[in-house]
N, C-alpha and C. Protein backbone atom coordinates (compact mmCIF):
# COMPACT_ATOMS: atom_id res chain seq x y z
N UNK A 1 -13.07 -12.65 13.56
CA UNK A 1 -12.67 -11.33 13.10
C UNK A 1 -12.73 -10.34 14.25
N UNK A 2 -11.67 -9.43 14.47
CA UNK A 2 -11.65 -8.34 15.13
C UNK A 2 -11.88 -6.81 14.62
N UNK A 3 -12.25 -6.06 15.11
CA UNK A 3 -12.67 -4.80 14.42
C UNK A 3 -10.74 -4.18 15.22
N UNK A 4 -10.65 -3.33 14.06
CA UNK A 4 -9.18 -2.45 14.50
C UNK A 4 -8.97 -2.09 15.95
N UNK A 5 -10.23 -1.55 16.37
CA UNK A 5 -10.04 -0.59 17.98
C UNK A 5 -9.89 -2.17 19.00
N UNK A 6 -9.99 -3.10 18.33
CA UNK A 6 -9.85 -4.40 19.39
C UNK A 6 -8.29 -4.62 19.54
N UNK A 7 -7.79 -4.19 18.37
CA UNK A 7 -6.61 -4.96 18.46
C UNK A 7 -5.41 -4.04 18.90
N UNK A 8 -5.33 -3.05 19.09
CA UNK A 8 -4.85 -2.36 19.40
C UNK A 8 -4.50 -2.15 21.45
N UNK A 9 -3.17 -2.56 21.88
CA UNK A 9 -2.92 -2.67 23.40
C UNK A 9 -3.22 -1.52 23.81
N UNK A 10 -2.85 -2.18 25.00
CA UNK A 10 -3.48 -1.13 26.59
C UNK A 10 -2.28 0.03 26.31
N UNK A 11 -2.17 1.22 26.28
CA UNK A 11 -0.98 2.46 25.64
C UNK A 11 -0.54 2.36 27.33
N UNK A 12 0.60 2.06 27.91
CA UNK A 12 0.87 2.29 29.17
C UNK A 12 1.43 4.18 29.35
N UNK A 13 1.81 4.74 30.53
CA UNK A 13 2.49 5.90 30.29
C UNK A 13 3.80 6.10 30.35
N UNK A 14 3.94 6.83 29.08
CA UNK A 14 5.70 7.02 28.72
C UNK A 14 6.47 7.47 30.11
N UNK A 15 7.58 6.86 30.00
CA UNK A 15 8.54 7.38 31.43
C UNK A 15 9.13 8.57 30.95
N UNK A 16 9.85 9.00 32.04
CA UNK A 16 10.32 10.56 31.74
C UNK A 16 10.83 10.81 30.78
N UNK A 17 11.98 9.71 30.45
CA UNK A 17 13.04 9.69 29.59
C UNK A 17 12.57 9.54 28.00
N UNK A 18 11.30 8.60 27.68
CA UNK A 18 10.51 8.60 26.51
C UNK A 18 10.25 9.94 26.66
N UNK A 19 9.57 10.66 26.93
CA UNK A 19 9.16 12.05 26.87
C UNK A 19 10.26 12.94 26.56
N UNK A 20 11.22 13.16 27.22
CA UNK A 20 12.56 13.61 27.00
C UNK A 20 12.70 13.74 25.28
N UNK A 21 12.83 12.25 24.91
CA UNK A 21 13.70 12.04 23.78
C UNK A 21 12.52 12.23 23.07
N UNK A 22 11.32 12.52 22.79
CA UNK A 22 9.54 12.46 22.01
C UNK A 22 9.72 14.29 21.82
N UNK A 23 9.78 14.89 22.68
CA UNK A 23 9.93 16.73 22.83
C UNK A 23 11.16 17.16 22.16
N UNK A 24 12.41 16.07 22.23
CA UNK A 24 13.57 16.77 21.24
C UNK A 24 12.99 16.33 19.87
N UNK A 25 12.48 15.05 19.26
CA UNK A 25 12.39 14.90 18.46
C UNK A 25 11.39 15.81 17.44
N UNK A 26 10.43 16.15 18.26
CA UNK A 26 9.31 17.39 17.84
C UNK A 26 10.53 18.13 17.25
N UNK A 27 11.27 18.63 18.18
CA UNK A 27 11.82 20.08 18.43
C UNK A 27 12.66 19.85 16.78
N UNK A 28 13.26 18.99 16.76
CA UNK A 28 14.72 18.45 15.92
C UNK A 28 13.82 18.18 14.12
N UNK A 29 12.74 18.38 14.21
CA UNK A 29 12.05 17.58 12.85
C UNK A 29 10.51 18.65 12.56
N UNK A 30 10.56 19.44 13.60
CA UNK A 30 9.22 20.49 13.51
C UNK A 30 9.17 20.89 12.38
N UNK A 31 10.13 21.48 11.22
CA UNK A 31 10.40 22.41 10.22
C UNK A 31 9.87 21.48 9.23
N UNK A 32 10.72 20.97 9.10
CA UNK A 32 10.20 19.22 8.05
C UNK A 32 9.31 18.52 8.05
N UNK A 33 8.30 18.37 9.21
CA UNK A 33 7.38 17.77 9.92
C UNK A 33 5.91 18.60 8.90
N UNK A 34 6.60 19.90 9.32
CA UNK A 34 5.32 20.94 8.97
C UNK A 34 5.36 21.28 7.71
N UNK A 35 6.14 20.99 6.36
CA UNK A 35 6.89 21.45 4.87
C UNK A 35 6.47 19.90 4.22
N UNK A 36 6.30 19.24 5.34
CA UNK A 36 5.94 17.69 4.72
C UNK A 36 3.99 17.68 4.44
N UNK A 37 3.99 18.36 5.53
CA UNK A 37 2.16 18.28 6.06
C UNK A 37 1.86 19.00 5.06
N UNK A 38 2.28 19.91 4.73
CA UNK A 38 1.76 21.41 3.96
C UNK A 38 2.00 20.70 2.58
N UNK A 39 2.41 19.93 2.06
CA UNK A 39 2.66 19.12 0.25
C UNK A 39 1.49 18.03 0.88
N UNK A 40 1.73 17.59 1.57
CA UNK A 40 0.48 16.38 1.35
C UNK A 40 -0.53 17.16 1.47
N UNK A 41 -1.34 18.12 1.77
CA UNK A 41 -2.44 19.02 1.99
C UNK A 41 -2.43 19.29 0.82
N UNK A 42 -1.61 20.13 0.07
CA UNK A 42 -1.68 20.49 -1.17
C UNK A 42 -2.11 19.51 -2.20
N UNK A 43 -1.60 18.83 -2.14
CA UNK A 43 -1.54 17.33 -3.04
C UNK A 43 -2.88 16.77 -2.92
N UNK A 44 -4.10 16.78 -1.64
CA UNK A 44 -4.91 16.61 -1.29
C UNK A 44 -5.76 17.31 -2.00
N UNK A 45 -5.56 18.54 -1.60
CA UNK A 45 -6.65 19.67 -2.06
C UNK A 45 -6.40 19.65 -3.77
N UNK A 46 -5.48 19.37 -4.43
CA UNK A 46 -5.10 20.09 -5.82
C UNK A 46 -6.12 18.34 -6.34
N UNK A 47 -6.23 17.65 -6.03
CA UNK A 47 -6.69 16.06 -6.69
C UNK A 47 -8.19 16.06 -6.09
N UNK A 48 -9.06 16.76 -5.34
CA UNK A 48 -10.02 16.41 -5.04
C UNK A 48 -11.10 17.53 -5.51
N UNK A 49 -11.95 17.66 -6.25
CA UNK A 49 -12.64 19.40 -6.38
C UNK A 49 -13.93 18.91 -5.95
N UNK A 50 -13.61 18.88 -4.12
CA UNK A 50 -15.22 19.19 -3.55
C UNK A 50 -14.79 20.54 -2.57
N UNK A 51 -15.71 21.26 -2.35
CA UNK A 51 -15.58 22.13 -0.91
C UNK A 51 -15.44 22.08 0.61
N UNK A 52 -15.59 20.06 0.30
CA UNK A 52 -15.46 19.77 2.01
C UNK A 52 -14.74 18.64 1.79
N UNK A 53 -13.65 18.43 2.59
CA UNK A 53 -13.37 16.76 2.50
C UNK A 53 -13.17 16.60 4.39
N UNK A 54 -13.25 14.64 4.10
CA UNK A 54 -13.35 14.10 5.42
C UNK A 54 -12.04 13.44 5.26
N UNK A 55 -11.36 13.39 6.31
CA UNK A 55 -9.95 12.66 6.56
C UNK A 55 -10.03 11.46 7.92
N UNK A 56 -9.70 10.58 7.85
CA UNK A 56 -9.62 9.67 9.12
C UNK A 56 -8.39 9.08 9.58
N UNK A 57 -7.94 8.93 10.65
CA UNK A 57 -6.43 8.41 11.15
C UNK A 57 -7.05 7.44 11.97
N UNK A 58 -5.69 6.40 11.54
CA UNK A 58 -5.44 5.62 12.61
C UNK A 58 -4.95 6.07 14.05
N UNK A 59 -5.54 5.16 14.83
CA UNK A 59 -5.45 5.30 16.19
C UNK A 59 -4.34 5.58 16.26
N UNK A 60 -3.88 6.43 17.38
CA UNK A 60 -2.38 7.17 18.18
C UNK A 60 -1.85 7.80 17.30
N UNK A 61 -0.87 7.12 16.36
CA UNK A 61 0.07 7.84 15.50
C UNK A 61 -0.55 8.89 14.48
N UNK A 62 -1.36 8.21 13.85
CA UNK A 62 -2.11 8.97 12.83
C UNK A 62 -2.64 10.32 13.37
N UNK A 63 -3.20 10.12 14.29
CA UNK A 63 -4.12 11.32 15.02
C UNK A 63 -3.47 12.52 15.20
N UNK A 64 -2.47 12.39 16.03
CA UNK A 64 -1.64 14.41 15.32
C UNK A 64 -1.59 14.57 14.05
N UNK A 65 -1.22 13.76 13.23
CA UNK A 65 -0.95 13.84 11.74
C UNK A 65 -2.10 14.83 11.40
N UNK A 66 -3.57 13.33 11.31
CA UNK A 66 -4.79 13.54 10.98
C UNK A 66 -5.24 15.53 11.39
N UNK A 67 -5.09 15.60 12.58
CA UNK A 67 -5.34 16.63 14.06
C UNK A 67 -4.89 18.06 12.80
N UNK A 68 -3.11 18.30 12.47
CA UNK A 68 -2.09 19.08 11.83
C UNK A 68 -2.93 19.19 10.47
N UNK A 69 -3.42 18.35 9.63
CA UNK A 69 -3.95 18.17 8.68
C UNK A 69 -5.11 18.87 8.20
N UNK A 70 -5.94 18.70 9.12
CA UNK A 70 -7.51 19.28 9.19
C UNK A 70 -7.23 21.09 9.32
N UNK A 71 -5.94 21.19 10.59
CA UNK A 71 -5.97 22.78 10.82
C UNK A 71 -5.25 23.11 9.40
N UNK A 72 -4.36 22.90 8.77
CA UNK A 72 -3.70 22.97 7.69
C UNK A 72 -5.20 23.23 6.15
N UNK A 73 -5.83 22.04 6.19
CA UNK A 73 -6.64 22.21 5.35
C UNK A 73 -8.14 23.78 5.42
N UNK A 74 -8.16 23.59 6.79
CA UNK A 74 -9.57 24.61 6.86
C UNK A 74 -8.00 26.29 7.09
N UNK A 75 -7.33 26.24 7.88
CA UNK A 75 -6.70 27.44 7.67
C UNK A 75 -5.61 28.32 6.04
N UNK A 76 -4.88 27.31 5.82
CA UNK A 76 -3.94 27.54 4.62
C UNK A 76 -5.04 27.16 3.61
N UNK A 77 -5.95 26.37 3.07
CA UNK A 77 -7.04 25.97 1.84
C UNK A 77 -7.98 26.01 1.74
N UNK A 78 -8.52 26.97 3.04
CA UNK A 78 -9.58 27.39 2.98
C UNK A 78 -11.04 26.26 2.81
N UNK A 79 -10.34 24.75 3.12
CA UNK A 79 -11.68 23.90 2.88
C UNK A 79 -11.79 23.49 4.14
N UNK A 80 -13.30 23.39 4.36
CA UNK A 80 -13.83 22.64 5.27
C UNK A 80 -13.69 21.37 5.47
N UNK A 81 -13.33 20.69 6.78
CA UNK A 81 -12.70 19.08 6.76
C UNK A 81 -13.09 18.60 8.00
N UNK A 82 -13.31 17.13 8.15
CA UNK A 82 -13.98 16.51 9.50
C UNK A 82 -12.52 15.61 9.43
N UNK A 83 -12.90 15.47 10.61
CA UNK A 83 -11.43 14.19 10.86
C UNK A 83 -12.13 13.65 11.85
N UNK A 84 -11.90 12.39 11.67
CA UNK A 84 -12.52 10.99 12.12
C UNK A 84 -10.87 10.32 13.04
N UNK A 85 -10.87 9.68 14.05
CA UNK A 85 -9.63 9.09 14.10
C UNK A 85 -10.41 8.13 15.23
């Protein structure tokens, strides 16, 4: 058995051109990105009645998600939140 953080490769660094096309895609999906975050927060907060919740992401991808999530939850819902990733 492997624990998750084992299995996961060496992240090499993106070439220019990945970066390029990673900054339009932000740019091209920001609106939607952030209208998507803000219903799952809601959806979060409206199903759980504690004053604090903890959230955890998977490694890389998850982690802005997770990151957007937490500021979303303690700023717009006023709850206190740990994020684990």
């Amino acid at each position: 058995q492997k624990h998750y953080s084992e299995m996961i490769g060496v992240e090499q660094q993106p070439d220019e051109t990945y970066m390029r096309l990673f900054y339009q895609s932000i740019e091209d999906n920001l609106a939607r990105m952030g209208a998507d975050l803000y219903w799952v927060c809601r959806k979060i907060r409206q199903s759980r009645r504690t004053d604090k919740l903890t959230i955890v992401s998977l490694a890389r991808a998850g982690t802005p998600i997770g990151v957007g999530m937490k500021r979303l939850l303690e700023q717009e819902f006023h709850t206190p939140t740990t994020h684990y990733s």
